[in-house]
Protein backbone atom coordinates (compact mmCIF):
# COMPACT_ATOMS: atom_id res chain seq x y z
CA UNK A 1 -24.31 44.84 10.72
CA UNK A 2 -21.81 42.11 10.95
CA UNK A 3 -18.15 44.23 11.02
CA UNK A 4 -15.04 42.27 9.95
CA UNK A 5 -11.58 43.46 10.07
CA UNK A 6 -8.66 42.79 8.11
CA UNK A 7 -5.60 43.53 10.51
CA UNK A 8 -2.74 42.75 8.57
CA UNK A 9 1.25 44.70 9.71
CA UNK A 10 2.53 42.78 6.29
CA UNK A 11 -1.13 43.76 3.81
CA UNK A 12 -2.65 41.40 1.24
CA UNK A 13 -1.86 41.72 -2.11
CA UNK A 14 -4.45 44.26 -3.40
CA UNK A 15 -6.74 41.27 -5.63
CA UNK A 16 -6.72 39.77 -2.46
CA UNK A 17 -8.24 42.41 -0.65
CA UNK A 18 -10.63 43.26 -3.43
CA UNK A 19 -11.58 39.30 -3.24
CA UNK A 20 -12.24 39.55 0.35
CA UNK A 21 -14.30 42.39 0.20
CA UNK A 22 -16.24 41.03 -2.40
CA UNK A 23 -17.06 37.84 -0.48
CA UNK A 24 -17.69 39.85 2.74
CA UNK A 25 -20.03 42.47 1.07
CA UNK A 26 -21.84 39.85 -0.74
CA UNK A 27 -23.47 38.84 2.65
CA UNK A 28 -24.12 42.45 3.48
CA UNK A 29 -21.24 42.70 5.94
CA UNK A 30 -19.01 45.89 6.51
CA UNK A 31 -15.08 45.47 5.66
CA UNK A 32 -12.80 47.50 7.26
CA UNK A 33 -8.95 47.26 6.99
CA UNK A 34 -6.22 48.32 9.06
CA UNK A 35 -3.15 47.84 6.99
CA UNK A 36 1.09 48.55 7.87
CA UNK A 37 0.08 49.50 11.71
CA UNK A 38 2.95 50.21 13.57
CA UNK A 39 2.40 49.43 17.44
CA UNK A 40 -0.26 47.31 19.19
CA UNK A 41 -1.99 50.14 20.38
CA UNK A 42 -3.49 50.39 16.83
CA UNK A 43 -4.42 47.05 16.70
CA UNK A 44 -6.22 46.88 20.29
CA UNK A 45 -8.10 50.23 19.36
CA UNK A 46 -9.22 48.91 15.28
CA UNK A 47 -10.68 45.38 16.96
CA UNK A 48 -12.88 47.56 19.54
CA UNK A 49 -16.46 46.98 17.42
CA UNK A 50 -15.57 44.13 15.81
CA UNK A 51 -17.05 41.20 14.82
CA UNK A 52 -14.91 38.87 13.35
CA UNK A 53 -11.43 39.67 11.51
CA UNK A 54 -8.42 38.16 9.80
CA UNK A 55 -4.70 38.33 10.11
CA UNK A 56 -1.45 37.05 8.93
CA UNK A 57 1.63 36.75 11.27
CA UNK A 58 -0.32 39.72 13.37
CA UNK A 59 0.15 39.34 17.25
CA UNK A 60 -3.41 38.31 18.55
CA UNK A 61 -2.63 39.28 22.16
CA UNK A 62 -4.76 38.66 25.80
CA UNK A 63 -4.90 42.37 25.31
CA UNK A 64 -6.24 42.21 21.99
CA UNK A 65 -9.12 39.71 22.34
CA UNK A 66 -10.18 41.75 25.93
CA UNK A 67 -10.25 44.08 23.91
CA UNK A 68 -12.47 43.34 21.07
CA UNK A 69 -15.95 43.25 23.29
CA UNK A 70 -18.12 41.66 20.24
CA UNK A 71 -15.73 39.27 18.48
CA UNK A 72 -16.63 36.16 17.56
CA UNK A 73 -13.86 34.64 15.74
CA UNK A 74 -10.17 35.10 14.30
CA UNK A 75 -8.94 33.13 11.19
CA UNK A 76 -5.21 33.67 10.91
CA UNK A 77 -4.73 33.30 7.02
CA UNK A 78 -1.79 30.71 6.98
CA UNK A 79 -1.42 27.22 8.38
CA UNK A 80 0.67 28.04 12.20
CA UNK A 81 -1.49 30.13 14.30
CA UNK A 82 0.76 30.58 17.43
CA UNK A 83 0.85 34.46 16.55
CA UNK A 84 -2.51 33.88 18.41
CA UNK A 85 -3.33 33.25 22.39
CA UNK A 86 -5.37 30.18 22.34
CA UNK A 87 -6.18 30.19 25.91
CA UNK A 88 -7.35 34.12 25.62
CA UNK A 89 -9.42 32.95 22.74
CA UNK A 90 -11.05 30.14 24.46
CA UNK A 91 -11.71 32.17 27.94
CA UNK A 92 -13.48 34.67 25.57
CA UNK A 93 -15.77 31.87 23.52
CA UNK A 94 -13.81 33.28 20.47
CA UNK A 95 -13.37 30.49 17.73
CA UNK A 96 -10.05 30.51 16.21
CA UNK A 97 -9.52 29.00 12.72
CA UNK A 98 -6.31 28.76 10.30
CA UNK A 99 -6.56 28.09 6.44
CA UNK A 100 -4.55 24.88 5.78
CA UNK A 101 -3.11 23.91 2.58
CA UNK A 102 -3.71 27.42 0.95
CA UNK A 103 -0.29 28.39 1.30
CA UNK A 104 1.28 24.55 1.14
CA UNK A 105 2.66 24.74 -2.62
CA UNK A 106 4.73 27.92 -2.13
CA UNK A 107 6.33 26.88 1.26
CA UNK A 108 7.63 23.74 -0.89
CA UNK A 109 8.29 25.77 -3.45
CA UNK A 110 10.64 28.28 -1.47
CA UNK A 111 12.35 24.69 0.39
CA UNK A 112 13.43 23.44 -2.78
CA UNK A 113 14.46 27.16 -3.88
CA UNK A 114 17.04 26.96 -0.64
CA UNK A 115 18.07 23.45 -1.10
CA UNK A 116 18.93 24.57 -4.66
CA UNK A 117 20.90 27.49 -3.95
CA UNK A 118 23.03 25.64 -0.88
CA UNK A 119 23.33 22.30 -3.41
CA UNK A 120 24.89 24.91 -6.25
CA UNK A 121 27.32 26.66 -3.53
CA UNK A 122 24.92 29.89 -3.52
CA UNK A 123 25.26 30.25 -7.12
CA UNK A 124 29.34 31.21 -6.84
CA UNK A 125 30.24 29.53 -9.86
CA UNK A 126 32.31 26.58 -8.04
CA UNK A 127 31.16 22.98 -8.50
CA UNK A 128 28.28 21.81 -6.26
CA UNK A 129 25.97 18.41 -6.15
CA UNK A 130 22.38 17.83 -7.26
CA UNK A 131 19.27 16.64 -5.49
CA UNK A 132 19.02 13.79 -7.88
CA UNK A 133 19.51 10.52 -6.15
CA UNK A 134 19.67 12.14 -2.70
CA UNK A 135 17.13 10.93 0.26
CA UNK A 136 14.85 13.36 1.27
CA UNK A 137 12.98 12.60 4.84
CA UNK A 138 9.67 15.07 5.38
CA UNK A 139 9.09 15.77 8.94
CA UNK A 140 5.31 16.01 9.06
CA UNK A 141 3.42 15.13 5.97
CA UNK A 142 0.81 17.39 5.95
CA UNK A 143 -0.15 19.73 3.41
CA UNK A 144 3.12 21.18 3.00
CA UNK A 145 5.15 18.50 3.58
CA UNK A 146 3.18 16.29 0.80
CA UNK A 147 3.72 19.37 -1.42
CA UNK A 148 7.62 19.01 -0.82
CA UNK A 149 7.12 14.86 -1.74
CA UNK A 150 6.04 15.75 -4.80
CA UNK A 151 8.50 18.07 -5.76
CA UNK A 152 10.84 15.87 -4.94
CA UNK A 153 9.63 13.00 -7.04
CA UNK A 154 9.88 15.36 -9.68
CA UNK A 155 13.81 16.03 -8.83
CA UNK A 156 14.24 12.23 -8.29
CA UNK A 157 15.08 12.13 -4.57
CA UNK A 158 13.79 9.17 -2.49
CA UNK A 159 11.22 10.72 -0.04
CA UNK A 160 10.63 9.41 3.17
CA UNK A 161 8.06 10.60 5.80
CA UNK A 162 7.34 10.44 9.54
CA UNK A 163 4.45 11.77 10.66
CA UNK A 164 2.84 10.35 13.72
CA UNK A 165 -0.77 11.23 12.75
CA UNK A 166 -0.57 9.41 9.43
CA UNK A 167 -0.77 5.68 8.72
CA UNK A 168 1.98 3.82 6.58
CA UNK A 169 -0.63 3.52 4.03
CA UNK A 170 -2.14 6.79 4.12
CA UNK A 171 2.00 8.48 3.54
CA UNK A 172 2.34 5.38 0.90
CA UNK A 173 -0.24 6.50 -1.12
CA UNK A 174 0.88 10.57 -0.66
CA UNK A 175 3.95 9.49 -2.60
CA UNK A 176 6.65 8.47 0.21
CA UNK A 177 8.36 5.90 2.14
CA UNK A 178 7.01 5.73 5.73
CA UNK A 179 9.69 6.09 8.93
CA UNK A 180 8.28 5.37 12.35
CA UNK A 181 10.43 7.55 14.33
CA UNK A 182 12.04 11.46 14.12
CA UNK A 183 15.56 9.04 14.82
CA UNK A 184 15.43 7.09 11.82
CA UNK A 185 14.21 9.70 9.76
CA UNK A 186 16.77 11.91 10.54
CA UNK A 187 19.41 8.83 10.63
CA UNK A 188 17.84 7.97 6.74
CA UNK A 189 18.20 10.98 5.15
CA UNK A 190 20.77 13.60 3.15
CA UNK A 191 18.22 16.29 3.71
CA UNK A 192 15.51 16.90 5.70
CA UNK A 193 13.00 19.71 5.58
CA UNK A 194 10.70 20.02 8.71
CA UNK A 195 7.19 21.31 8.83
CA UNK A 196 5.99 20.61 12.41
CA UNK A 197 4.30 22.81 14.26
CA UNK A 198 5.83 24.81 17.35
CA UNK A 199 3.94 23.44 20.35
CA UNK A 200 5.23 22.43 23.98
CA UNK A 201 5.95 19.23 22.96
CA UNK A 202 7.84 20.78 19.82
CA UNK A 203 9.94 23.56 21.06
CA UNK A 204 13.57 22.56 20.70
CA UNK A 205 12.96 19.18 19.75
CA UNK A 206 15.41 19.28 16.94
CA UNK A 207 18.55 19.67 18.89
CA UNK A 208 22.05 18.04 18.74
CA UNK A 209 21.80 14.65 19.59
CA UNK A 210 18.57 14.24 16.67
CA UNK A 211 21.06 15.85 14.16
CA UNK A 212 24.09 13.97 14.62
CA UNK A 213 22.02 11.10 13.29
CA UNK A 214 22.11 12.88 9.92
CA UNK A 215 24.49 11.31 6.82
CA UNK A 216 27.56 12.84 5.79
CA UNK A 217 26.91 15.95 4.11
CA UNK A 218 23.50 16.37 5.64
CA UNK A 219 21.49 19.09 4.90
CA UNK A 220 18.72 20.91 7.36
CA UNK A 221 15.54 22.87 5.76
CA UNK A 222 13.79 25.06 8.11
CA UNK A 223 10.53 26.30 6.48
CA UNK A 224 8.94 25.52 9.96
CA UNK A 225 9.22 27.84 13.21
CA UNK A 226 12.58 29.23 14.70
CA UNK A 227 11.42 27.89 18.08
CA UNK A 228 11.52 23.60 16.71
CA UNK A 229 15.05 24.42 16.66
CA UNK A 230 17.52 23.77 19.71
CA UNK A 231 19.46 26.50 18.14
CA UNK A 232 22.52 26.72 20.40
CA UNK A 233 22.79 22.40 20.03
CA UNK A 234 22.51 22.95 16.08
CA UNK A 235 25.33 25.87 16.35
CA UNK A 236 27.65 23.56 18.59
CA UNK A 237 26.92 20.71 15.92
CA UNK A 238 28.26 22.70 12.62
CA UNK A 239 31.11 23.48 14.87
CA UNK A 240 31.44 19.69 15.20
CA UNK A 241 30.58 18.69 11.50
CA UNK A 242 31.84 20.94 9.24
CA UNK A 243 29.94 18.66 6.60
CA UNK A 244 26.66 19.87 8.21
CA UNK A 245 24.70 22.73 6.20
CA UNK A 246 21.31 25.00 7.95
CA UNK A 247 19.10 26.90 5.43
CA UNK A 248 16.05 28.37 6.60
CA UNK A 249 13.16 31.32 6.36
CA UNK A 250 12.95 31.57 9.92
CA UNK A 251 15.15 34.07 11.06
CA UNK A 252 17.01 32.17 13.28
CA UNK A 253 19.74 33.93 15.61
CA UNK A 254 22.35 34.73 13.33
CA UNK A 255 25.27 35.76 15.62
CA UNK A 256 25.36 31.55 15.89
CA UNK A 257 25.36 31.20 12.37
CA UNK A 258 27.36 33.87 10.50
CA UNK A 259 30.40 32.31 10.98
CA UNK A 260 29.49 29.24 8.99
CA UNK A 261 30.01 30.83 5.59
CA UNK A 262 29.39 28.61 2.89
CA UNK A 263 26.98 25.95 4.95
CA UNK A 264 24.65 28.61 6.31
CA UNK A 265 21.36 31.07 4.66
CA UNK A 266 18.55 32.68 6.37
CA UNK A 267 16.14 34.25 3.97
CA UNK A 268 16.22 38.13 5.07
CA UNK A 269 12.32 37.37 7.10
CA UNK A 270 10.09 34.48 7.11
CA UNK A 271 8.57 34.61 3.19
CA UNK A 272 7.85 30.90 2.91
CA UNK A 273 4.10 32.07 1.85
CA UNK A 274 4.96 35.39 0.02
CA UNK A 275 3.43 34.16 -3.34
CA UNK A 276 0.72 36.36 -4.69
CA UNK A 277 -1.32 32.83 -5.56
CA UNK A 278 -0.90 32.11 -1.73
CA UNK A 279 -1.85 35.39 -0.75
CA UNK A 280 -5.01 35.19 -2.66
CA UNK A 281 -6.05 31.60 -1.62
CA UNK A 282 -5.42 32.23 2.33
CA UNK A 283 -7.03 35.53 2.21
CA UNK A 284 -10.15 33.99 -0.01
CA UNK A 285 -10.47 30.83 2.18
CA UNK A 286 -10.53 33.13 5.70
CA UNK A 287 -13.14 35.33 4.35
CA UNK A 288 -15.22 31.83 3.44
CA UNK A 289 -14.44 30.73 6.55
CA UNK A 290 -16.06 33.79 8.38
CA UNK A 291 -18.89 33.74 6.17
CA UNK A 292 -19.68 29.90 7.14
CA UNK A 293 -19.27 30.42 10.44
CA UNK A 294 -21.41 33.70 10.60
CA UNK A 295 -23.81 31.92 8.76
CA UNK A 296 -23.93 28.05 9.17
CA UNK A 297 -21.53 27.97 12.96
CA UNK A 298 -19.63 25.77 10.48
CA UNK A 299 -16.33 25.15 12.81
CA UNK A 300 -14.77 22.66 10.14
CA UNK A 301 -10.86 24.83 10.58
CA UNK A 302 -11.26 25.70 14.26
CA UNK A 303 -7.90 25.14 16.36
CA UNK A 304 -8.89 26.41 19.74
């Protein structure tokens, strides 16, 4: 019998669970859960017999995967996956799949929730600005970063994309003006909110000399990964520009930031896809995902 496993430190919301194990059963596979774990050790030990299984932000280790003698493949229910080794994966023949676009609309959601509460002084009763008028440029216009376009349309910002995997027509007809480079984008825009992936290429690639490009009053919306930010060169440039404002999910390092009162908020941990609708949908498509694969090798969301 085919034995899946959902591994999850931070659970699913219980409907999601109940929807997983109803698509998993269906197909006369056994669901097993290991749920709030508290040290790796419980993680290497659950994966031991099994098949195929599902996390969140879970740590999918070398350790892990040498583990887990019969597994076939991982789908990390969320769009990043580098909570996963790759390479581990690959040396194993495991297939390693993410769940795009199920948890898009409540990352954008939770950006424009932050850009609100900066815009209205965090809500202290003093005057702030609106959104209304102000340029918005969307680094990476994927799933989430359309989502944020349309929001903003709806607020009446100018949007503007880059995203070097999209055409001019293809972000023109997702609802925003196309950039060609990260230095006019960031040189365009009041605010931008970045959703790019952390990769080699990524990793501190928004650093000082990107943001000084920004406008006067600029505004920087993390929603991303902690590591896309030169953190240090974005501390040394609020120093600089005390017009410049950070808000973020990401937990950046806040001994940098907590002295910028007032043009500084970290969300207390990453909750960009906290929604019980994104829960559901992530957790749904994975199980689907498994299913297909089991079933059909489909390999349509494999990232390895």
């Amino acid at each position: 019998m085919v034995k899946v496993l959902i591994a999850t430190d931070k659970p699913f919301a219980p409907v999601a669970v109940k929807g997983i194990r109803e698509i998993v059963e269906e197909q006369g596979y056994e669901l097993v859960l290991l749920e709030k774990y508290t040290s790796p050790q419980e993680l290497i030990a659950a994966v031991a017999d099994v098949d195929a299984m599902i996390v969140r932000s879970d740590k999918v280790t070398r350790e892990v995967i040498e583990a887990a003698k019969k597994l076939k493949i991982v789908v990390r229910a969320g769009a990043g996956y580098d909570n996963i080794d790759l390479v581990a994966c690959t040396s194993r023949d495991v297939v390693v799949m993410n769940t795009p676009g199920q948890n898009a609309n409540a990352v954008a959601e939770l950006a424009f929730g932050l850009m609100v509460y900066m815009a209205r002084n965090f809500y202290n009763g003093k005057s702030g600005s609106e959104l209304k008028g102000k340029k918005i440029g969307v680094h990476a216009y994927g799933n989430v970063g359309q989502n944020v376009g349309r929001i903003a349309r709806g607020f009446g910002m100018e949007v503007y994309a880059f995203d070097p995997y999209m055409t001019d027509e293809q972000i023109k007809l997702a609802g925003a003006i196309p950039l060609h480079s990260v230095e006019e984008l960031y040189a365009t825009c009041h605010y931008v909110s970045l959703h790019i992936p952390a990769t080699p290429d990524t990793k501190k690639s928004i650093n000082r000399d990107l943001l000084q490009r920004m406008p006067t009053g600029a505004v920087l919306v993390n929603t991303a990964r902690k590591e896309v930010i030169d953190e240090e060169g974005l501390a040394r440039l609020m120093e600089e520009r005390p017009d410049f404002s950070y808000i973020t999910d990401v937990a950046p390092d806040s001994d940098l930031f907590k002295k910028f009162e007032g043009r500084y908020y970290a969300t207390p941990k990453k909750m960009g896809a906290q929604t019980e609708e994104a829960n559901v949908n992530a957790g749904l498509a994975a199980a689907r995902q498994i299913v297909n694969f089991i079933k059909k090798g489909d390999k349509r969301f494999q990232v390895n």
